[in-house]
N, C-alpha and C. Protein backbone atom coordinates (compact mmCIF):
# COMPACT_ATOMS: atom_id res chain seq x y z
N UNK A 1 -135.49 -77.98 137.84
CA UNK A 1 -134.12 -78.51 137.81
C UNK A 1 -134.08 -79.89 138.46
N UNK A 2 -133.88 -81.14 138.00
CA UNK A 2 -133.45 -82.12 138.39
C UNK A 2 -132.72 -82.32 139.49
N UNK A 3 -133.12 -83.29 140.91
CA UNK A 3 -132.09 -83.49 141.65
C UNK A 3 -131.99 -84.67 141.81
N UNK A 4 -131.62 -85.69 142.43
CA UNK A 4 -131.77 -86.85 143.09
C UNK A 4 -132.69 -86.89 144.08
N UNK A 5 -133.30 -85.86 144.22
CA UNK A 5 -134.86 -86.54 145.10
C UNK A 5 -135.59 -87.37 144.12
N UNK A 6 -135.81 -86.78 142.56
CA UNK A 6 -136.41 -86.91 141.77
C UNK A 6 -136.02 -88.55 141.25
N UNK A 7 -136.91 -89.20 141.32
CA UNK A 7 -137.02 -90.67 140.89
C UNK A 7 -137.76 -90.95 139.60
N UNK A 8 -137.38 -91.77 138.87
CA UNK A 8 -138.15 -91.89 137.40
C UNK A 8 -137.86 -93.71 137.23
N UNK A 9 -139.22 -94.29 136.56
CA UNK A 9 -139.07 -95.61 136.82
C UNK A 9 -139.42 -95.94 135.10
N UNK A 10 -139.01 -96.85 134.83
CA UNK A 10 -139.44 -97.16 132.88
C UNK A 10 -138.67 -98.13 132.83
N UNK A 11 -139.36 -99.07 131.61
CA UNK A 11 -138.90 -100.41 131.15
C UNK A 11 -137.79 -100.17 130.31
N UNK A 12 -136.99 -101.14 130.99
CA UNK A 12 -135.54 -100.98 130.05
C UNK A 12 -135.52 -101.52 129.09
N UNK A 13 -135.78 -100.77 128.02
CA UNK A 13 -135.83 -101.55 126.46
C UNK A 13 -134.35 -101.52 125.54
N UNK A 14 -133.37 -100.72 125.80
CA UNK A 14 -132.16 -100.56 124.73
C UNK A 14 -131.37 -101.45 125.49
N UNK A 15 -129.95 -101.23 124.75
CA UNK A 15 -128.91 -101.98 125.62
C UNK A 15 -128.30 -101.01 126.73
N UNK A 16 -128.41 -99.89 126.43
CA UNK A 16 -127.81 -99.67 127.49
C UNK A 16 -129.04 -99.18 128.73
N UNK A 17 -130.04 -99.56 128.59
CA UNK A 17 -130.71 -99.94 129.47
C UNK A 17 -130.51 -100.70 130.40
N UNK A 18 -130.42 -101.89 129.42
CA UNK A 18 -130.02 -103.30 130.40
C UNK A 18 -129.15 -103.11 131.05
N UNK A 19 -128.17 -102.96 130.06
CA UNK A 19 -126.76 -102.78 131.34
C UNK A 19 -126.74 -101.94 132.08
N UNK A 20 -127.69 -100.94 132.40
CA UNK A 20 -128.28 -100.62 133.46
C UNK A 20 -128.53 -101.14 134.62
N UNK A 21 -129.34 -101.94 134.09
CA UNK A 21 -130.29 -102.83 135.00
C UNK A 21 -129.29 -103.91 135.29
N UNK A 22 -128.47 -103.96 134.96
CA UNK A 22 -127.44 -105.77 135.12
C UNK A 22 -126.81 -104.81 135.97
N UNK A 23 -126.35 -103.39 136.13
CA UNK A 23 -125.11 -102.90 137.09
C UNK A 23 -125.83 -102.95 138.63
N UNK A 24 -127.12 -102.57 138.44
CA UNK A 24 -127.88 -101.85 139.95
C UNK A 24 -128.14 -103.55 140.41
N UNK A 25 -128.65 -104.65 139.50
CA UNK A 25 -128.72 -105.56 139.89
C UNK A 25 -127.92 -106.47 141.20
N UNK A 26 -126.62 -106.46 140.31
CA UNK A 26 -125.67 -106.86 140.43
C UNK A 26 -124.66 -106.26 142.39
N UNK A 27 -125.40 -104.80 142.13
CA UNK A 27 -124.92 -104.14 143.40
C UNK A 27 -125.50 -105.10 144.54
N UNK A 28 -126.99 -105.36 144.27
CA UNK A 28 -127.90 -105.87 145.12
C UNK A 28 -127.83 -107.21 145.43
N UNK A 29 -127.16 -108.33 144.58
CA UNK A 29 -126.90 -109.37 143.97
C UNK A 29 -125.51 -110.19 144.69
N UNK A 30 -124.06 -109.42 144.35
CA UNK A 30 -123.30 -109.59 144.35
C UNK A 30 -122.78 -110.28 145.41
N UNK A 31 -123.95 -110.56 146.92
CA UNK A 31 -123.46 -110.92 147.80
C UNK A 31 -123.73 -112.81 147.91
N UNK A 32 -124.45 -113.09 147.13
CA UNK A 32 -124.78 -114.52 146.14
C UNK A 32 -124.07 -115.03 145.46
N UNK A 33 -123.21 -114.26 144.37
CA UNK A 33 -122.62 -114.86 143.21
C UNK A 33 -121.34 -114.26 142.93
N UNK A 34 -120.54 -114.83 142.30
CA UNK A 34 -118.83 -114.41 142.12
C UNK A 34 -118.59 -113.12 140.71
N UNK A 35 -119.68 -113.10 140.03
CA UNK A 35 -119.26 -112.50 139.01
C UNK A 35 -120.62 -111.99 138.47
N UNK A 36 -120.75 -110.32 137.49
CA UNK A 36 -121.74 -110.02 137.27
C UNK A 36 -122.42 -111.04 136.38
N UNK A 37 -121.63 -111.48 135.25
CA UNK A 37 -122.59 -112.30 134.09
C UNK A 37 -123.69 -113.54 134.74
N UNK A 38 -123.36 -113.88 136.15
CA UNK A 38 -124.12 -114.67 136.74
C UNK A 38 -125.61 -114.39 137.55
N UNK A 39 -125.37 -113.22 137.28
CA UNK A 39 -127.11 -112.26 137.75
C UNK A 39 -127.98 -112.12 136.27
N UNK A 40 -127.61 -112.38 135.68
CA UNK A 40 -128.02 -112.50 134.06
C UNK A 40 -128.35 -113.61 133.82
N UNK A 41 -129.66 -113.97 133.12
CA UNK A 41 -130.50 -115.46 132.80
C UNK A 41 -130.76 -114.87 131.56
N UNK A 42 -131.61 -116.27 131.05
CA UNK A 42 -132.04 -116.12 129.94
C UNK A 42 -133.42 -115.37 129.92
N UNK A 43 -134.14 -115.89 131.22
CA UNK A 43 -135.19 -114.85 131.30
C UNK A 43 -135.72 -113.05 131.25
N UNK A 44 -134.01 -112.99 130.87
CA UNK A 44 -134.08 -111.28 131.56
C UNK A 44 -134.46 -110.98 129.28
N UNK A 45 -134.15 -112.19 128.29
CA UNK A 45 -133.99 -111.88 127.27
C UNK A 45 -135.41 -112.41 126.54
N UNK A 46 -136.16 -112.72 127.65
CA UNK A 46 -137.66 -113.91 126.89
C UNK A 46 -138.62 -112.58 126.50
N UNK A 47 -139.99 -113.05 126.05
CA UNK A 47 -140.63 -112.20 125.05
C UNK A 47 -141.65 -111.67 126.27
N UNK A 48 -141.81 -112.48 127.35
CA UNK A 48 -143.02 -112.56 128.39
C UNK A 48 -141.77 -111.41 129.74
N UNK A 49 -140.66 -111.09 129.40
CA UNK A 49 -140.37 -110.24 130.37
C UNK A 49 -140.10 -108.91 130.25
N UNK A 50 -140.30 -108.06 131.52
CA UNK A 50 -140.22 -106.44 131.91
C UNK A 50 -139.49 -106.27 132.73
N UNK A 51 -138.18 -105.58 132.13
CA UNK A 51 -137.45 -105.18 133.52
C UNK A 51 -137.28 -103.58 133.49
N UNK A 52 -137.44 -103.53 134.71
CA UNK A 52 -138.01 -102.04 135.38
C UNK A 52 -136.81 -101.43 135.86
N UNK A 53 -136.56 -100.15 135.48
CA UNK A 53 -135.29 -99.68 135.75
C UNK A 53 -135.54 -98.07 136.42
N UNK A 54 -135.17 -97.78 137.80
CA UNK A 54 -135.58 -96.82 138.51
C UNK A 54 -133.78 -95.63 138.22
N UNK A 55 -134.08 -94.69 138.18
CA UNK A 55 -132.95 -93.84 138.04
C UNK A 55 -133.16 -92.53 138.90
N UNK A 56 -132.44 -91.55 139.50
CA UNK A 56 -132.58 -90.70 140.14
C UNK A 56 -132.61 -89.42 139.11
N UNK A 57 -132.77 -87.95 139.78
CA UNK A 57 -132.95 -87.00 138.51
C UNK A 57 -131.64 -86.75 138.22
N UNK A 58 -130.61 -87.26 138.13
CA UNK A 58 -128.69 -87.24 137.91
C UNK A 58 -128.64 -88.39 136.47
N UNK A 59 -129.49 -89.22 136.40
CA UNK A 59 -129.72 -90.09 135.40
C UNK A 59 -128.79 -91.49 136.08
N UNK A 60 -128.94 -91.58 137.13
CA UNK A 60 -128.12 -92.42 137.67
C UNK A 60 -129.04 -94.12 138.37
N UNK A 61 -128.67 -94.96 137.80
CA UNK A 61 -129.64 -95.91 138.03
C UNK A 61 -129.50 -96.22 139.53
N UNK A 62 -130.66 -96.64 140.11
CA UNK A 62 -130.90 -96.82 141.68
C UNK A 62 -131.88 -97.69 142.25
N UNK A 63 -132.46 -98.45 140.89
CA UNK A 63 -133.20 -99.84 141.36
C UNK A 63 -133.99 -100.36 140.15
N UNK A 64 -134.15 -101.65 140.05
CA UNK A 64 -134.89 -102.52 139.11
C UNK A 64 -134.96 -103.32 139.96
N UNK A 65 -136.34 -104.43 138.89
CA UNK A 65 -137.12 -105.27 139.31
C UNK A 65 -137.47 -106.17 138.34
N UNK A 66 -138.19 -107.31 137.93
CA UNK A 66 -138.18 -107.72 136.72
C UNK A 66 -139.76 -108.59 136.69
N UNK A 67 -140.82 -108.43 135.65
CA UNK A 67 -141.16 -109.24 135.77
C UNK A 67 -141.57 -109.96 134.89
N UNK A 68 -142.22 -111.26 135.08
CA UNK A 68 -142.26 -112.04 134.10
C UNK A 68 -143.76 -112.44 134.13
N UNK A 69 -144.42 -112.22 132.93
CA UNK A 69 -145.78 -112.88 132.66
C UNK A 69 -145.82 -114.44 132.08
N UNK A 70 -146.84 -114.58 133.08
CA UNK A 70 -147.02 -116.39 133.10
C UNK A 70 -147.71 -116.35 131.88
N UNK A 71 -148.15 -115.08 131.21
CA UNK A 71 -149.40 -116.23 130.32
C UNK A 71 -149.18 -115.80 129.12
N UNK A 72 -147.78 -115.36 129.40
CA UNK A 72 -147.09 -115.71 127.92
C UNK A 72 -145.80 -116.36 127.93
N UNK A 73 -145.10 -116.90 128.29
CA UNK A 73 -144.11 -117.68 128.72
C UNK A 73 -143.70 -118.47 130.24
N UNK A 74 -142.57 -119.25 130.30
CA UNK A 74 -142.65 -119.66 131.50
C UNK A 74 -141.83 -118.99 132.69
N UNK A 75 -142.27 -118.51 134.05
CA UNK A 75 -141.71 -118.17 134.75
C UNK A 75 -140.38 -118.89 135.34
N UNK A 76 -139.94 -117.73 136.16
CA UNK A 76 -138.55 -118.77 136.76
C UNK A 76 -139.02 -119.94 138.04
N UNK A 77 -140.12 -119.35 138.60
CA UNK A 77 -140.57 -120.20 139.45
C UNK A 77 -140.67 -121.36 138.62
N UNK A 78 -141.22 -121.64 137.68
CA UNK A 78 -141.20 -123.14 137.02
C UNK A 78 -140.87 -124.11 137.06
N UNK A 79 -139.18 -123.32 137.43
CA UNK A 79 -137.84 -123.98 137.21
C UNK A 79 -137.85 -124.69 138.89
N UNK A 80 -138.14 -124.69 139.53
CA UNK A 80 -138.45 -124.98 140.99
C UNK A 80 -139.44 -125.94 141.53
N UNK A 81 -140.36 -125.38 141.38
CA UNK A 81 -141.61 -125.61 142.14
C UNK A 81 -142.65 -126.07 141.17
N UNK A 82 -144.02 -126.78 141.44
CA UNK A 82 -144.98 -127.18 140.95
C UNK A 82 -145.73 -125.88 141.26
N UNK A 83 -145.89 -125.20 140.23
CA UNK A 83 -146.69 -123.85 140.06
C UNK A 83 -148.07 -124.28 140.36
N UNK A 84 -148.03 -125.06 138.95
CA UNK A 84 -149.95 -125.43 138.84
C UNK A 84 -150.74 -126.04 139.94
N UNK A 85 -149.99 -126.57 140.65
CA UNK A 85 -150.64 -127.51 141.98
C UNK A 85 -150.69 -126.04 143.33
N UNK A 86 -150.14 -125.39 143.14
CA UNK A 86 -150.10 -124.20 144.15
C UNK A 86 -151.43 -123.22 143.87
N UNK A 87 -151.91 -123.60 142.68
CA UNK A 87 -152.49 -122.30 142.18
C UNK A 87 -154.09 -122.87 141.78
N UNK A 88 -155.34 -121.69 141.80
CA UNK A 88 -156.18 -122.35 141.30
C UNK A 88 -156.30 -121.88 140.04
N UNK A 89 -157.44 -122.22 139.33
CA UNK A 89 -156.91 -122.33 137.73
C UNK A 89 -157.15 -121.00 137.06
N UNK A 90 -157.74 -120.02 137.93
CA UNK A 90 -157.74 -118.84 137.35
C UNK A 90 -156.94 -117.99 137.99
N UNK A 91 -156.30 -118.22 138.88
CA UNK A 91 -154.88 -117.84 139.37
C UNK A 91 -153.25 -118.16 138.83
N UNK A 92 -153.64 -119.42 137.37
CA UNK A 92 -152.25 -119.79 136.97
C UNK A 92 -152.32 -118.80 135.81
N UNK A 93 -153.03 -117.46 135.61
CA UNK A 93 -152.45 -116.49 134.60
C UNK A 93 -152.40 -116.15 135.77
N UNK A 94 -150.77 -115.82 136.29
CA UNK A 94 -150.48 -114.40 136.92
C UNK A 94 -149.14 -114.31 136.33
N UNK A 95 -148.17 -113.29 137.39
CA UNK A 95 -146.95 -112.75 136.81
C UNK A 95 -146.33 -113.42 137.97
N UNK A 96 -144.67 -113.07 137.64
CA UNK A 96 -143.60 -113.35 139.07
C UNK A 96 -143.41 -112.18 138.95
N UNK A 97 -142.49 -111.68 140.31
CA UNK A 97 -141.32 -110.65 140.35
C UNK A 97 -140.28 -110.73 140.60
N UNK A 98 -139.22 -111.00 140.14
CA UNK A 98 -138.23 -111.56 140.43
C UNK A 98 -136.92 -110.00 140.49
N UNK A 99 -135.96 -110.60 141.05
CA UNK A 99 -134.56 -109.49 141.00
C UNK A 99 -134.75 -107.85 141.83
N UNK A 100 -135.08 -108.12 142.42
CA UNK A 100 -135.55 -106.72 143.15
C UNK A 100 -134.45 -106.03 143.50
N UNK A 101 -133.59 -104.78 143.40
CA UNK A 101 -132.71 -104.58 143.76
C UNK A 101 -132.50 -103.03 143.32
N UNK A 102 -131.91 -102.17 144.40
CA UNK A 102 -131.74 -101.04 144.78
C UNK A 102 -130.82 -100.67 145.50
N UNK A 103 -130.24 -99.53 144.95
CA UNK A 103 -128.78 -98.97 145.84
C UNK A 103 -129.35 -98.56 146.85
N UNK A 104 -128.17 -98.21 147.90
CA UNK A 104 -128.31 -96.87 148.78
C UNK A 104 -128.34 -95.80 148.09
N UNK A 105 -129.30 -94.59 148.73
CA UNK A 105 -129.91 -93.61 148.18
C UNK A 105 -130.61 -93.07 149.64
N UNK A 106 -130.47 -91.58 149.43
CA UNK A 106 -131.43 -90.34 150.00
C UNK A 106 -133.15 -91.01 149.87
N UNK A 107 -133.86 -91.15 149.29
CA UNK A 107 -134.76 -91.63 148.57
C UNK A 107 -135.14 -93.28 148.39
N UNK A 108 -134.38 -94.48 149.49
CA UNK A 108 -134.17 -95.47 149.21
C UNK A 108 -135.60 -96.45 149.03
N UNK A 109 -135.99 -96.10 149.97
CA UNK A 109 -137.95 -96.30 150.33
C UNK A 109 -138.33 -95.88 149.15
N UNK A 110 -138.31 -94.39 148.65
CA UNK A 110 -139.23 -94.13 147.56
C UNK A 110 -139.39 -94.96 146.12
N UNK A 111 -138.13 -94.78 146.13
CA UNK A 111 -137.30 -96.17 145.26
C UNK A 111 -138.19 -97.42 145.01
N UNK A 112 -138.27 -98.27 146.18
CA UNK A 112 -139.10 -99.10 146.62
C UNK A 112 -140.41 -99.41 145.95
N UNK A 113 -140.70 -98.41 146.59
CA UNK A 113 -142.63 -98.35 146.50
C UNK A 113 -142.61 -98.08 145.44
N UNK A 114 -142.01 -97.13 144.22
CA UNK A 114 -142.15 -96.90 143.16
C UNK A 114 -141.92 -97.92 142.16
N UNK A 115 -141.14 -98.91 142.12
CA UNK A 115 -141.07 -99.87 141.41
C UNK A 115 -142.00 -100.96 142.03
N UNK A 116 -142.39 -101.15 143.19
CA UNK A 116 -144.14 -101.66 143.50
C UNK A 116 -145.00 -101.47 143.00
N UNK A 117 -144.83 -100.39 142.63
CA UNK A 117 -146.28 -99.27 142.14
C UNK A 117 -146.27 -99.97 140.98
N UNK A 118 -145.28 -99.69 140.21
CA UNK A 118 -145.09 -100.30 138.58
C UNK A 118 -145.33 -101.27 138.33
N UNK A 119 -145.32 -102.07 139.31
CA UNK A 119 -145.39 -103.69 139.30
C UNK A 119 -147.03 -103.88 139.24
N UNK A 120 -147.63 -103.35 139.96
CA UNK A 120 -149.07 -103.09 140.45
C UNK A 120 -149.66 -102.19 138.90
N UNK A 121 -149.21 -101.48 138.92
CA UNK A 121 -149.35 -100.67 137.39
C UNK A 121 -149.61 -101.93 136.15
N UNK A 122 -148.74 -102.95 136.04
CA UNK A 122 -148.57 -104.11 135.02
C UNK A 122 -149.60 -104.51 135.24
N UNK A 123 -149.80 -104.97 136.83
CA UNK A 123 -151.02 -106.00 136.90
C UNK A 123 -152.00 -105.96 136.14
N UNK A 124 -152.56 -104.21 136.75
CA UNK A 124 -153.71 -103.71 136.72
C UNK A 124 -154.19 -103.82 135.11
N UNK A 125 -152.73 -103.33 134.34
CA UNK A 125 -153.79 -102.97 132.97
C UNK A 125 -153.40 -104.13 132.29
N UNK A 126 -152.91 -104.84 132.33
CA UNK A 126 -153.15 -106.60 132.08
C UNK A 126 -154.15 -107.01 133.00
N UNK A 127 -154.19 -106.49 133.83
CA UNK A 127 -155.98 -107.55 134.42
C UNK A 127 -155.14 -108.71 134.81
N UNK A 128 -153.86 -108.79 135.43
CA UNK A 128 -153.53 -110.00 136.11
C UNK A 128 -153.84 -109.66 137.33
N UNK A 129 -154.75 -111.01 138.47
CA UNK A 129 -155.27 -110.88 139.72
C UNK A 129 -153.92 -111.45 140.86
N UNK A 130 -153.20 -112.04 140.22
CA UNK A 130 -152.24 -112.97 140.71
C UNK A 130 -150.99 -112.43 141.03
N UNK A 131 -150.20 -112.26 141.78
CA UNK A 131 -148.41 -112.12 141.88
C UNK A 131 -148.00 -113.04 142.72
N UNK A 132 -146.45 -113.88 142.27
CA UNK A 132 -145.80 -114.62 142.76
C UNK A 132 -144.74 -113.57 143.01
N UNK A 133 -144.46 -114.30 144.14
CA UNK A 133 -142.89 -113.65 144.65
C UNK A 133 -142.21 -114.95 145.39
N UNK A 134 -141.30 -114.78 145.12
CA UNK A 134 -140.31 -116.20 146.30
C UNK A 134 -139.20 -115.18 146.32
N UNK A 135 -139.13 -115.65 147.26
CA UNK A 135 -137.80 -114.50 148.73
C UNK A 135 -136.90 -115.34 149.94
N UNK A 136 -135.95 -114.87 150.43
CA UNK A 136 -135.55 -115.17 151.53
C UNK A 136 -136.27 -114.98 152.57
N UNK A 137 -136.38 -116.34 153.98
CA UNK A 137 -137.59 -115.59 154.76
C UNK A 137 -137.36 -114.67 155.19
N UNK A 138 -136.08 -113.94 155.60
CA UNK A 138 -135.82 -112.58 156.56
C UNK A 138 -136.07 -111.25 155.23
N UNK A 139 -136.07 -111.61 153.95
CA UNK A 139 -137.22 -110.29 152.94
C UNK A 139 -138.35 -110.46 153.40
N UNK A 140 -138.82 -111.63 153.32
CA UNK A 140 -140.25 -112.40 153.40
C UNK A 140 -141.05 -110.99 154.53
N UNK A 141 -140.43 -111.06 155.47
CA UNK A 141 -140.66 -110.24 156.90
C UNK A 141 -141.02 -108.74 156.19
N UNK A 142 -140.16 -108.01 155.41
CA UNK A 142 -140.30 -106.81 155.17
C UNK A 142 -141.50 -106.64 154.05
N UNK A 143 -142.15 -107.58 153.03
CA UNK A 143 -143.13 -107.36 152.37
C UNK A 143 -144.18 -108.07 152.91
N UNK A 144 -144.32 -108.29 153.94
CA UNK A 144 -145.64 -108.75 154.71
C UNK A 144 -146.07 -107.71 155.27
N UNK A 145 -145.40 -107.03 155.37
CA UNK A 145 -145.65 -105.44 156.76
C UNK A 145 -146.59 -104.67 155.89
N UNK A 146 -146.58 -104.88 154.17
CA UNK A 146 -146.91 -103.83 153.55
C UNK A 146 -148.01 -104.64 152.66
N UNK A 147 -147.90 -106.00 151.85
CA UNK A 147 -149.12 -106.41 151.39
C UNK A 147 -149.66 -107.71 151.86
N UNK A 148 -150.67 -108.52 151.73
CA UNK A 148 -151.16 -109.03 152.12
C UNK A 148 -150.31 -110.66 151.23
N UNK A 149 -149.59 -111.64 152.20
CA UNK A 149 -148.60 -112.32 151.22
C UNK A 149 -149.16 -113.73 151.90
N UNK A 150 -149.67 -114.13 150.50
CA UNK A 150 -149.43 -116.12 150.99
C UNK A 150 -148.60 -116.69 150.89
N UNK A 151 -148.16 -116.85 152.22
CA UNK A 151 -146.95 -118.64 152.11
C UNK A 151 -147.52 -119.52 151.64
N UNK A 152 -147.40 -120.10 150.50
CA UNK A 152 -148.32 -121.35 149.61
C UNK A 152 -147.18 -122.66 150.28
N UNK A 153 -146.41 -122.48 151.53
CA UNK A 153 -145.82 -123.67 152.37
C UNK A 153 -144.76 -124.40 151.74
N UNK A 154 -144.73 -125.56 152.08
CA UNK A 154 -144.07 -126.36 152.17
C UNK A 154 -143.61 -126.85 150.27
N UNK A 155 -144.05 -126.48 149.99
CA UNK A 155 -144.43 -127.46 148.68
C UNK A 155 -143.80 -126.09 147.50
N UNK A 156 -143.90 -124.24 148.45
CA UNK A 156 -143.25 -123.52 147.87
C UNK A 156 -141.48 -123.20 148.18
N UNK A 157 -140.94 -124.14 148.98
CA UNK A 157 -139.87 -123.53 149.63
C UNK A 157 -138.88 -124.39 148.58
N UNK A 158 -137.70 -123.99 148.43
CA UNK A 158 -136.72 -124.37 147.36
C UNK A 158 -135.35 -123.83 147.72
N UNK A 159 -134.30 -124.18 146.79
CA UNK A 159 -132.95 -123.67 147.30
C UNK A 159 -132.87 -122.99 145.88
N UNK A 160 -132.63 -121.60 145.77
CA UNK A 160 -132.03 -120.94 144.25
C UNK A 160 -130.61 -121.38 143.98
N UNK A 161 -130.60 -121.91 142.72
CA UNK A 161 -129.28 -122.36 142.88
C UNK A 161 -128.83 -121.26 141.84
N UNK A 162 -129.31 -120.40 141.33
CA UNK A 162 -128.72 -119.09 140.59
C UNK A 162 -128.11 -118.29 141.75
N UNK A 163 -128.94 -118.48 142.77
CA UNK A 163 -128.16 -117.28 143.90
C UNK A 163 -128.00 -117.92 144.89
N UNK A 164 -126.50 -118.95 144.86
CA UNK A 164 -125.92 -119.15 146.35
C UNK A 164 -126.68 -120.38 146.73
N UNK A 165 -127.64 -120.81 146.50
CA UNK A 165 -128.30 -121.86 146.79
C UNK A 165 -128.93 -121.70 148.11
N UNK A 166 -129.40 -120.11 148.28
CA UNK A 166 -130.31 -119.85 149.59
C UNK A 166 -131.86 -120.55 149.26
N UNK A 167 -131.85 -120.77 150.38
CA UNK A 167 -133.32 -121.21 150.68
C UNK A 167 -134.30 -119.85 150.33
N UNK A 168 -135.30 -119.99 149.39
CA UNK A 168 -136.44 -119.60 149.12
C UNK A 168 -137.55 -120.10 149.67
N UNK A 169 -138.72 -118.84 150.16
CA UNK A 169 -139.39 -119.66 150.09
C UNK A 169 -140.99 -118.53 149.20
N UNK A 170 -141.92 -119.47 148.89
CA UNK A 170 -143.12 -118.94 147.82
C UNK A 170 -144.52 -118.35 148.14
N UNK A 171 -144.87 -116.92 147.69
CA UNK A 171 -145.76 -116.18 148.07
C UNK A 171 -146.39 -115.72 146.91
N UNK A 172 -147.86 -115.65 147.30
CA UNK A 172 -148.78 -115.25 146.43
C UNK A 172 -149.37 -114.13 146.86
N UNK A 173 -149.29 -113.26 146.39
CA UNK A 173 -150.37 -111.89 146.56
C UNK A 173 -152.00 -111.69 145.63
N UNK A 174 -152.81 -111.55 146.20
CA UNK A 174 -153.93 -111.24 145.68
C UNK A 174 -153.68 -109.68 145.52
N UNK A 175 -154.11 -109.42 144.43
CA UNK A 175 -153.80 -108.02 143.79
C UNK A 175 -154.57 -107.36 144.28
N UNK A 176 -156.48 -107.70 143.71
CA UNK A 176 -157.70 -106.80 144.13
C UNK A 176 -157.55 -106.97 145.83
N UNK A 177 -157.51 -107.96 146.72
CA UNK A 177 -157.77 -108.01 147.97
C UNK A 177 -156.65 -107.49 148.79
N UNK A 178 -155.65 -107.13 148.40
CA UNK A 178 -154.21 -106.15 148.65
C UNK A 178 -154.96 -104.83 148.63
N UNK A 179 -155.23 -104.51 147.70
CA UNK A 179 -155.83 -102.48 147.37
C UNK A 179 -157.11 -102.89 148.33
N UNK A 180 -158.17 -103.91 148.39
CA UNK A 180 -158.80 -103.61 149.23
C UNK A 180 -158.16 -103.63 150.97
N UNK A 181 -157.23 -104.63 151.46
CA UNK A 181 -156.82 -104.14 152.67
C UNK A 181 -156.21 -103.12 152.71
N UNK A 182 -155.50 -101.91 151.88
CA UNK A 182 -155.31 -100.83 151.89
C UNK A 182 -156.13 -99.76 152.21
N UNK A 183 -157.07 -99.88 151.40
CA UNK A 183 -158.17 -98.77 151.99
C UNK A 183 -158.92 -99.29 153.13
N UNK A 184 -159.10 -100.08 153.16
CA UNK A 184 -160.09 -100.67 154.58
C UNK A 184 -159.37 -100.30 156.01
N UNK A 185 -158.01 -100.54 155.87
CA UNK A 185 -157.36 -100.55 156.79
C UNK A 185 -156.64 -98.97 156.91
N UNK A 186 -157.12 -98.31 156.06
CA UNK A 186 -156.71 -96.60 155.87
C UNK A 186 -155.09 -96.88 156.20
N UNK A 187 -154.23 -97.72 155.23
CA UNK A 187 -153.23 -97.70 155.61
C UNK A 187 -152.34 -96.57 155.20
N UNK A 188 -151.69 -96.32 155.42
CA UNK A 188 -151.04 -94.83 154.83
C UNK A 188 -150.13 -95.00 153.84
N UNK A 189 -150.13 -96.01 152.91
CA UNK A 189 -150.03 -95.87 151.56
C UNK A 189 -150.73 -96.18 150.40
N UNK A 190 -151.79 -96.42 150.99
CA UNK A 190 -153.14 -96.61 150.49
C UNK A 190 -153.46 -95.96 149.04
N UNK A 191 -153.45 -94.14 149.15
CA UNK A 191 -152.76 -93.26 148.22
C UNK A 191 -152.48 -93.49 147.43
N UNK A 192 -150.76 -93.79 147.95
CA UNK A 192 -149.70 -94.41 146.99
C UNK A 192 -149.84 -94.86 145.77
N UNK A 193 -150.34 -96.13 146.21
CA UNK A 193 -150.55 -97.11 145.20
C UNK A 193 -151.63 -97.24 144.55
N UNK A 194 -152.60 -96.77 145.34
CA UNK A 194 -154.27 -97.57 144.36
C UNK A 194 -154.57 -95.87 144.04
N UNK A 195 -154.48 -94.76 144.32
CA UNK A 195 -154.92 -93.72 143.65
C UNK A 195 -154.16 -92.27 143.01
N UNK A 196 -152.99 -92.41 143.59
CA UNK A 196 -151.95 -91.41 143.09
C UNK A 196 -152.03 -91.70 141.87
N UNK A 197 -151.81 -90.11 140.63
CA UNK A 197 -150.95 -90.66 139.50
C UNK A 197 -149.35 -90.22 139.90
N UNK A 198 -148.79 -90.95 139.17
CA UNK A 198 -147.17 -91.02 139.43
C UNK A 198 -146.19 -90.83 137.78
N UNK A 199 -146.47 -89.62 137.39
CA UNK A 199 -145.87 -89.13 135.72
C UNK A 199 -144.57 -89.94 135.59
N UNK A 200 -143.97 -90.18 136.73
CA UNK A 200 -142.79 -90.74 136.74
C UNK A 200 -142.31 -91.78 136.61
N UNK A 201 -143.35 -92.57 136.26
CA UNK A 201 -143.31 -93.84 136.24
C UNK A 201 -143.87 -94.10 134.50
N UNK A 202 -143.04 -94.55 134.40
CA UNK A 202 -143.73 -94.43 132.31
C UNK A 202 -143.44 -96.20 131.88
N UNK A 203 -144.99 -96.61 131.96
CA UNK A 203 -145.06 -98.27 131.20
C UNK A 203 -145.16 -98.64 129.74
N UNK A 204 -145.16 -97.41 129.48
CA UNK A 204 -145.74 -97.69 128.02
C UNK A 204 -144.55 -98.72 127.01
């Protein structure tokens, strides 16, 4: 029997997917911008993006994430920053992650990690070594605790002018050397991510 412990994560492909994903967004969002249609880009509609839509076992949406492959279109970082000068040249195929966002929930953490996982899931079977993320620094703080994150500095920091015109600033994750400080460091989600299967999570 289904409860809301039960979490299920999958790419939002219909419309009412999306508008899924534009409502939970938007929860997460809303404290940036005046109106939902303004959490909505064109990127959420390009050929190079995945947006990840987490729902509880009530069918009730409770987090997405979005991402975008560099090496088939252009990321939003683009729109910002000098990517290519940040990156070395077999590091400019990677992905972004952009829109991260999740209700309150019983389950809010699990939430979390599970749309990580998925994200990590993309990498893996694309064989991308690379993830960009740009964040506020006080997020910045909460995904350092858990993967291994480069400040690529000065040259990554920017103002989003989609959201509020907060200061961003730009991080690179090494994918393989992330799962290896996981196990090395017997961190206790180690598991989690590099060896659990997770049925619940469906990429296909």
């Amino acid at each position: 029997m289904a409860s809301q412990m039960d979490i299920f994560v999958r790419k939002a492909k219909t419309e009412e997917g999306l508008r899924r994903v534009f409502d939970i967004r938007w929860e997460g969002y809303k404290k940036y911008v005046n109106k939902k249609e303004e959490v909505i880009d064109e990127y959420d509609f390009a050929s190079n993006a995945t947006l990840l839509l987490a729902e509880d076992g009530f069918n009730e949406p409770v987090g997405t994430m979005r991402i975008l492959d560099r090496r088939h279109g252009k990321i939003e970082l683009d729109e910002f920053i000098e990517v290519d000068s940040l990156l070395t040249e077999h590091e400019k195929q990677c992905a972004e992650v952009t829109r991260f966002s999740f209700s309150k929930h019983l389950k809010s953490k699990l939430i979390k990690y599970l749309l990580w996982k998925a994200v990590f899931r993309y990498c893996q079977a694309n064989q991308i070594n690379t993830l960009l993320i740009s964040m506020t620094p006080s997020a910045a703080r909460d995904y350092q605790r858990l993967f291994l994150l480069e400040d690529l500095g000065p040259s990554g920091v920017y103002h989003h002018r989609r959201l509020g015109n907060a200061e961003h600033h730009t991080f690179k994750c090494d994918i393989p050397r992330t799962i290896e400080f996981l196990r090395s460091s017997k961190h206790p989600l180690y598991e989690f991510f590099c060896t659990d299967n997770h049925p619940n999570i469906s990429m296909d």
